[in-house]
N, C-alpha and C. Protein backbone atom coordinates (compact mmCIF):
# COMPACT_ATOMS: atom_id res chain seq x y z
N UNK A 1 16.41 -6.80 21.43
CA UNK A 1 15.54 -6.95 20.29
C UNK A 1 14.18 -7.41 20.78
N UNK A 2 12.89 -6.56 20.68
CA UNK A 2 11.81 -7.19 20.87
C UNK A 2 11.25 -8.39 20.04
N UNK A 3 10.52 -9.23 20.36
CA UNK A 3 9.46 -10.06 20.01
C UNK A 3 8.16 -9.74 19.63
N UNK A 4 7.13 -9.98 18.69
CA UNK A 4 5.72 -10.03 18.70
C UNK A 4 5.75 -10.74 18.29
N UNK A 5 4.57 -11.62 19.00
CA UNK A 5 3.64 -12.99 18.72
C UNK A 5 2.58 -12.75 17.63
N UNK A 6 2.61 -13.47 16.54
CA UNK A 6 1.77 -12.95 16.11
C UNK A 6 0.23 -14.23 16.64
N UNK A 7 0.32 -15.30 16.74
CA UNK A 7 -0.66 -16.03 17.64
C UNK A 7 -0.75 -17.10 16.24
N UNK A 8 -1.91 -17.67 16.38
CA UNK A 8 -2.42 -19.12 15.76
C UNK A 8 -2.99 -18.63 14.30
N UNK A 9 -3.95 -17.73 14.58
CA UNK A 9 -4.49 -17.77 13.49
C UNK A 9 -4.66 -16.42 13.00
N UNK A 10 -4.44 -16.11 11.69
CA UNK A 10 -4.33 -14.83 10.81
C UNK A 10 -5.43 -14.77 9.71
N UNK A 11 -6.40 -15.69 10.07
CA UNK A 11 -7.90 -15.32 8.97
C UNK A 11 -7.37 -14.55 8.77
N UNK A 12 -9.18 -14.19 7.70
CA UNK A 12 -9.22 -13.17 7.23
C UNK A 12 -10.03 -12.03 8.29
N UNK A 13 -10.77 -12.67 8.72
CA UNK A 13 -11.09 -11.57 10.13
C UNK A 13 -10.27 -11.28 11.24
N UNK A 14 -8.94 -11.74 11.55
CA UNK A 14 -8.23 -11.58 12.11
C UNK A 14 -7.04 -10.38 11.78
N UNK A 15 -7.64 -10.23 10.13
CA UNK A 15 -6.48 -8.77 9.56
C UNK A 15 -6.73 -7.55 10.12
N UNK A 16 -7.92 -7.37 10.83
CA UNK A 16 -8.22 -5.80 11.71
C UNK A 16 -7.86 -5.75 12.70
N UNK A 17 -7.52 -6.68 13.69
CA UNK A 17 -6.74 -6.92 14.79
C UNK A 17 -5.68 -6.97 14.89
N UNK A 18 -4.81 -7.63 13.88
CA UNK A 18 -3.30 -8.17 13.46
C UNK A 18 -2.94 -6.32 13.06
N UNK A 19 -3.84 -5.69 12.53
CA UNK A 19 -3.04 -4.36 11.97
C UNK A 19 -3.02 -3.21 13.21
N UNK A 20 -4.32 -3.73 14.08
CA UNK A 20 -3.60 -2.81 15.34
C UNK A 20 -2.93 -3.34 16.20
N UNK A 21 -2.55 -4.47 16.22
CA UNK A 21 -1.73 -5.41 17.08
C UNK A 21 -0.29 -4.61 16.67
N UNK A 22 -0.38 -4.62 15.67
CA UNK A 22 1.38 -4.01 14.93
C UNK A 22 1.71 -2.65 15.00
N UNK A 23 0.97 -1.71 14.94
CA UNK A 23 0.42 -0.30 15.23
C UNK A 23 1.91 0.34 16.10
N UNK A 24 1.53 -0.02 17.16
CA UNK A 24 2.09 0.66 18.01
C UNK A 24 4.11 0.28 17.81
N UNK A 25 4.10 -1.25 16.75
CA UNK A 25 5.85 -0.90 16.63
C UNK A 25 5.98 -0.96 15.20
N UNK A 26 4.96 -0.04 14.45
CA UNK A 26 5.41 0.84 12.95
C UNK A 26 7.15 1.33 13.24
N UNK A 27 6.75 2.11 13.98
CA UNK A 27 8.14 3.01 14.72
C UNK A 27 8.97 2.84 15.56
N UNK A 28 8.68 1.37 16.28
CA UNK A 28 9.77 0.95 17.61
C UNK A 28 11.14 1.28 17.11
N UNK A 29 11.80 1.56 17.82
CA UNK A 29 13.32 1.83 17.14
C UNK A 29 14.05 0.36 16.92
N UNK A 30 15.30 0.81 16.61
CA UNK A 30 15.76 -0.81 16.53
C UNK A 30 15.24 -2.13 15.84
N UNK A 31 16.06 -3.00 16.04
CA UNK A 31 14.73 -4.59 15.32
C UNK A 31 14.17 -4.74 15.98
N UNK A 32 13.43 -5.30 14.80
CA UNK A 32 11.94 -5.99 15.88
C UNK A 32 11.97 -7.39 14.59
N UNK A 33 11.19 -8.61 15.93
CA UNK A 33 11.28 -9.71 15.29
C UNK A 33 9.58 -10.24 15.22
N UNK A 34 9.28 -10.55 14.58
CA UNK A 34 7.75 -11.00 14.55
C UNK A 34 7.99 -12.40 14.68
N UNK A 35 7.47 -13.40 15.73
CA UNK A 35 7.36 -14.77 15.32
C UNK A 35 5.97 -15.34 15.34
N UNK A 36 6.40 -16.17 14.14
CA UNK A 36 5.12 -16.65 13.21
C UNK A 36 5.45 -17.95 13.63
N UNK A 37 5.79 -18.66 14.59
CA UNK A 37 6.08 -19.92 14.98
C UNK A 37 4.55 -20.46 14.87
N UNK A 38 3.51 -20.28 15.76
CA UNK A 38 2.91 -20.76 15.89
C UNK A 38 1.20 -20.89 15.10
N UNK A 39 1.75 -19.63 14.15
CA UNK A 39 0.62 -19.51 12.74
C UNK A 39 0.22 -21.20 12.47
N UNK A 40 -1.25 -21.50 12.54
CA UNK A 40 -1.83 -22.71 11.76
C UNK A 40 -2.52 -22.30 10.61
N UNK A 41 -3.17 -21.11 10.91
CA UNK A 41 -4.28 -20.52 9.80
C UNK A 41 -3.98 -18.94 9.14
N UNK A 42 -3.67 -18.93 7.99
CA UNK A 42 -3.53 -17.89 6.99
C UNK A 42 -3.85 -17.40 5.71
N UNK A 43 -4.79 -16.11 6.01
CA UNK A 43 -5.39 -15.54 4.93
C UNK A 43 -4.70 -14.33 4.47
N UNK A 44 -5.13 -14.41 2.87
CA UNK A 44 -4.21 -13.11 2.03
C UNK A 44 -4.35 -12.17 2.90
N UNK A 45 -5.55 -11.61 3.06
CA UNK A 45 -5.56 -10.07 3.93
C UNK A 45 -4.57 -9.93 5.26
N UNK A 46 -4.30 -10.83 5.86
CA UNK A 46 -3.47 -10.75 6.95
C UNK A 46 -1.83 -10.54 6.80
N UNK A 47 -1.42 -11.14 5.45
CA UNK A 47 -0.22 -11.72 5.03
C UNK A 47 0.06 -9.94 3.94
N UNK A 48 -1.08 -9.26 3.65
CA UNK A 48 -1.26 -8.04 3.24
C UNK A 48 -0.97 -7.17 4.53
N UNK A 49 -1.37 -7.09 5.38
CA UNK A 49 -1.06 -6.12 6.43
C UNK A 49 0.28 -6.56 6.74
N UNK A 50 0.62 -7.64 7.23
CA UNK A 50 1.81 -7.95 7.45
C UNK A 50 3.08 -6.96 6.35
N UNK A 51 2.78 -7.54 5.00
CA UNK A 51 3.47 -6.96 4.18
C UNK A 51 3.69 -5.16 4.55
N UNK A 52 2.56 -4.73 4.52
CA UNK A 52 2.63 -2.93 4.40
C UNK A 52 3.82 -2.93 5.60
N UNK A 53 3.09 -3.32 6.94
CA UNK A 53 3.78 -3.58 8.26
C UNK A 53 5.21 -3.07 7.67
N UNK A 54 6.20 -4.43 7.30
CA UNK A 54 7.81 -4.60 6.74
C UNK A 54 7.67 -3.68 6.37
N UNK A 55 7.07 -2.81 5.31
CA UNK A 55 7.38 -2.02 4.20
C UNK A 55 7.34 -0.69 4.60
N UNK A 56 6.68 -0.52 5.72
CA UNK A 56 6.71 0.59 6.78
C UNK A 56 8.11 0.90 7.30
N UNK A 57 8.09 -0.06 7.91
CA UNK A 57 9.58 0.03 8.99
C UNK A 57 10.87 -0.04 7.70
N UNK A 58 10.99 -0.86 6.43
CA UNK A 58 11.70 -0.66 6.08
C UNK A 58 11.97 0.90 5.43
N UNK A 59 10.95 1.11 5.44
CA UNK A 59 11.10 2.53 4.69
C UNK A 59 11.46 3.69 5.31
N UNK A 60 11.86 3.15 7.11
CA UNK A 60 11.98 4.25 8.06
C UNK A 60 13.21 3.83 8.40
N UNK A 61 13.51 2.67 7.95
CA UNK A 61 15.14 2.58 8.20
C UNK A 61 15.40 1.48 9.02
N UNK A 62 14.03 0.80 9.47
CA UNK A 62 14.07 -0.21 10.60
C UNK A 62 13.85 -1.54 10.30
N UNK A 63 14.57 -2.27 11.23
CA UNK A 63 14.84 -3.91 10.37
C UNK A 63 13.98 -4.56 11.24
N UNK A 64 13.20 -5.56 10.39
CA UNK A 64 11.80 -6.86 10.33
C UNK A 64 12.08 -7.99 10.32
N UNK A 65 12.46 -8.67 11.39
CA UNK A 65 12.63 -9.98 10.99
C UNK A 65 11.38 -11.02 11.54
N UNK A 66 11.68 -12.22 10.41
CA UNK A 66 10.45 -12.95 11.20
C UNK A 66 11.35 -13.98 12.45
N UNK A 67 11.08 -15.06 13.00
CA UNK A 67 11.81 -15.80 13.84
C UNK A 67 10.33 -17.07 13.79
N UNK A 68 11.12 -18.42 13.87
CA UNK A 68 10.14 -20.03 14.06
C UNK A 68 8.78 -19.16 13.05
N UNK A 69 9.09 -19.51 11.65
CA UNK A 69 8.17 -19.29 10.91
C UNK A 69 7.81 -20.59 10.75
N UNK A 70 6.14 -21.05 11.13
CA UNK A 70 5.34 -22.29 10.80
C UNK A 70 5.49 -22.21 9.39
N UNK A 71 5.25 -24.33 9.28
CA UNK A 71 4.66 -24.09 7.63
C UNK A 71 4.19 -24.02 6.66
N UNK A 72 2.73 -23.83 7.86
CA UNK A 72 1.66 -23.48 7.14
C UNK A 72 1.66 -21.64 6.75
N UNK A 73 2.73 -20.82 7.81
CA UNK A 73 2.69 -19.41 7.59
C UNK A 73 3.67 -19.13 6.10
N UNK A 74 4.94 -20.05 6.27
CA UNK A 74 5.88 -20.23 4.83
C UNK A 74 5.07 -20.20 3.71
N UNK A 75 4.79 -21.37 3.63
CA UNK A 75 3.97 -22.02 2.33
C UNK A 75 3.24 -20.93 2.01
N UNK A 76 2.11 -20.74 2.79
CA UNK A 76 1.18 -19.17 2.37
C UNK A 76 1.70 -17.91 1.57
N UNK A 77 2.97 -17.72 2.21
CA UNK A 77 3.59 -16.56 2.22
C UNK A 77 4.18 -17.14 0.53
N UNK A 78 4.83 -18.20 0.17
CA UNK A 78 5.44 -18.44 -0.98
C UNK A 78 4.36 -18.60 -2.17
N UNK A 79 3.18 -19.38 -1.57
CA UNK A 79 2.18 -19.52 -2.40
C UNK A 79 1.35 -18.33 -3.29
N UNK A 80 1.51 -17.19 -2.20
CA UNK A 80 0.78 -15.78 -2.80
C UNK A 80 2.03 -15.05 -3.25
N UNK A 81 3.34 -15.59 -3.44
CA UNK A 81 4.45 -14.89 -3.95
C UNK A 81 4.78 -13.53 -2.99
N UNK A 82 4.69 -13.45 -1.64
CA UNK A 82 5.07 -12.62 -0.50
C UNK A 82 6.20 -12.84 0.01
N UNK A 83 7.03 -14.08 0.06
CA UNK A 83 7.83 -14.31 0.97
C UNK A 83 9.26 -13.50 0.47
N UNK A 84 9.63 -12.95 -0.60
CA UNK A 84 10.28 -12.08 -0.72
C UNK A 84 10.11 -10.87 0.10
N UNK A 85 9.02 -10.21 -0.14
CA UNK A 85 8.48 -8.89 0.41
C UNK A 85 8.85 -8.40 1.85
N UNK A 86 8.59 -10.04 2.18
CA UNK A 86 8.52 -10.53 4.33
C UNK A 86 9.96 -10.78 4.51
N UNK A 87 11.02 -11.14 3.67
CA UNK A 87 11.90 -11.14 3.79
C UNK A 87 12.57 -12.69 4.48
N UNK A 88 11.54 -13.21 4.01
CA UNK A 88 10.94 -14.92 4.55
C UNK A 88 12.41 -16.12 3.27
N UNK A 89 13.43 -16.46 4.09
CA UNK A 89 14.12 -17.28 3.18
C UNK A 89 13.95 -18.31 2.53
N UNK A 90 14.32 -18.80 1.83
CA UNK A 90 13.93 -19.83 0.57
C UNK A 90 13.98 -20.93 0.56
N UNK A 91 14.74 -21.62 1.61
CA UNK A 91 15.51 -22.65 2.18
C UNK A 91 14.38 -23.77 2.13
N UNK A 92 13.24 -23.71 2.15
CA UNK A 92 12.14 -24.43 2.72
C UNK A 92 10.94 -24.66 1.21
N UNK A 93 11.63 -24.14 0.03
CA UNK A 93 10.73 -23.84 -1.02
C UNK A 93 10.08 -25.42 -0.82
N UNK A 94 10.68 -26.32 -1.26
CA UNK A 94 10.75 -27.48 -2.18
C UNK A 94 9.65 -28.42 -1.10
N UNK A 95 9.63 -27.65 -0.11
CA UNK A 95 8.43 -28.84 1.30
C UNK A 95 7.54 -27.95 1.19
N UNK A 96 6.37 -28.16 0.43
CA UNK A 96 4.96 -27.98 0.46
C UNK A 96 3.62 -28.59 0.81
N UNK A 97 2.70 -27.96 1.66
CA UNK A 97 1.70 -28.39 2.16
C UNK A 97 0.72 -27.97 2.06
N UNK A 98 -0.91 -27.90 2.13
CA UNK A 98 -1.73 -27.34 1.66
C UNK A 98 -2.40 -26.31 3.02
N UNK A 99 -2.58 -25.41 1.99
CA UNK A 99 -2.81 -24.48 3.17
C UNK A 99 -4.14 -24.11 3.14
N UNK A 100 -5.03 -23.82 4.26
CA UNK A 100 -6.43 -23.31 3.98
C UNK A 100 -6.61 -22.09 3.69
N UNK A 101 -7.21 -21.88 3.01
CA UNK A 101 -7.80 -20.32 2.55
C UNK A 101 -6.28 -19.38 2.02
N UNK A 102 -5.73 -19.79 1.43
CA UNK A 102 -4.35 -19.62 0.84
C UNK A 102 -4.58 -18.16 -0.33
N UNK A 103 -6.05 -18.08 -0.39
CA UNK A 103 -5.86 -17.29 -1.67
C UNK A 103 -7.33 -16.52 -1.51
């Protein structure tokens, strides 16, 4: 099973990079795991590419998982109502923190 890092920070200027960063495993065969361990900073537009990303591979038959999701990347993801989409579990609703540029 591969890995991608997705790195520290997912601005919002960081969503044109993050979408060719992912590019090349639209189609990897097999799973693929994205870890968001080390996300501090997250903007909608990034958490938007991310989304299409899943919605790609799921639609080709191929499974997305995330792995050490930070929680500043959680929170974001629950806050803009994504973490369904990402396939991001629930377990963690009730611990909230404030996130920058969340919206």
């Amino acid at each position: 099973m591969s890995a991608v890092p997705l790195g520290d920070d997912l601005g919002i200027e960081a969503a044109t990079d993050l979408k060719q960063h992912l590019a090349p495993h639209v189609a990897q065969p097999g799973p693929l795991v994205l870890d968001a361990g080390t996300v501090q900073r997250v903007h909608t537009a990034s958490l938007q590419v991310l989304c299409s990303f899943v919605r790609q591979r799921e639609q080709a038959g191929l499974a997305t998982d995330f792995s050490a999701v930070s929680q500043s990347f959680r929170d974001a993801a629950r806050l803009l109502g994504l973490a369904p989409q990402l396939g991001l579990a629930h377990d963690n609703e009730h611990k909230t923190q404030q996130v920058e540029n969340a919206a």
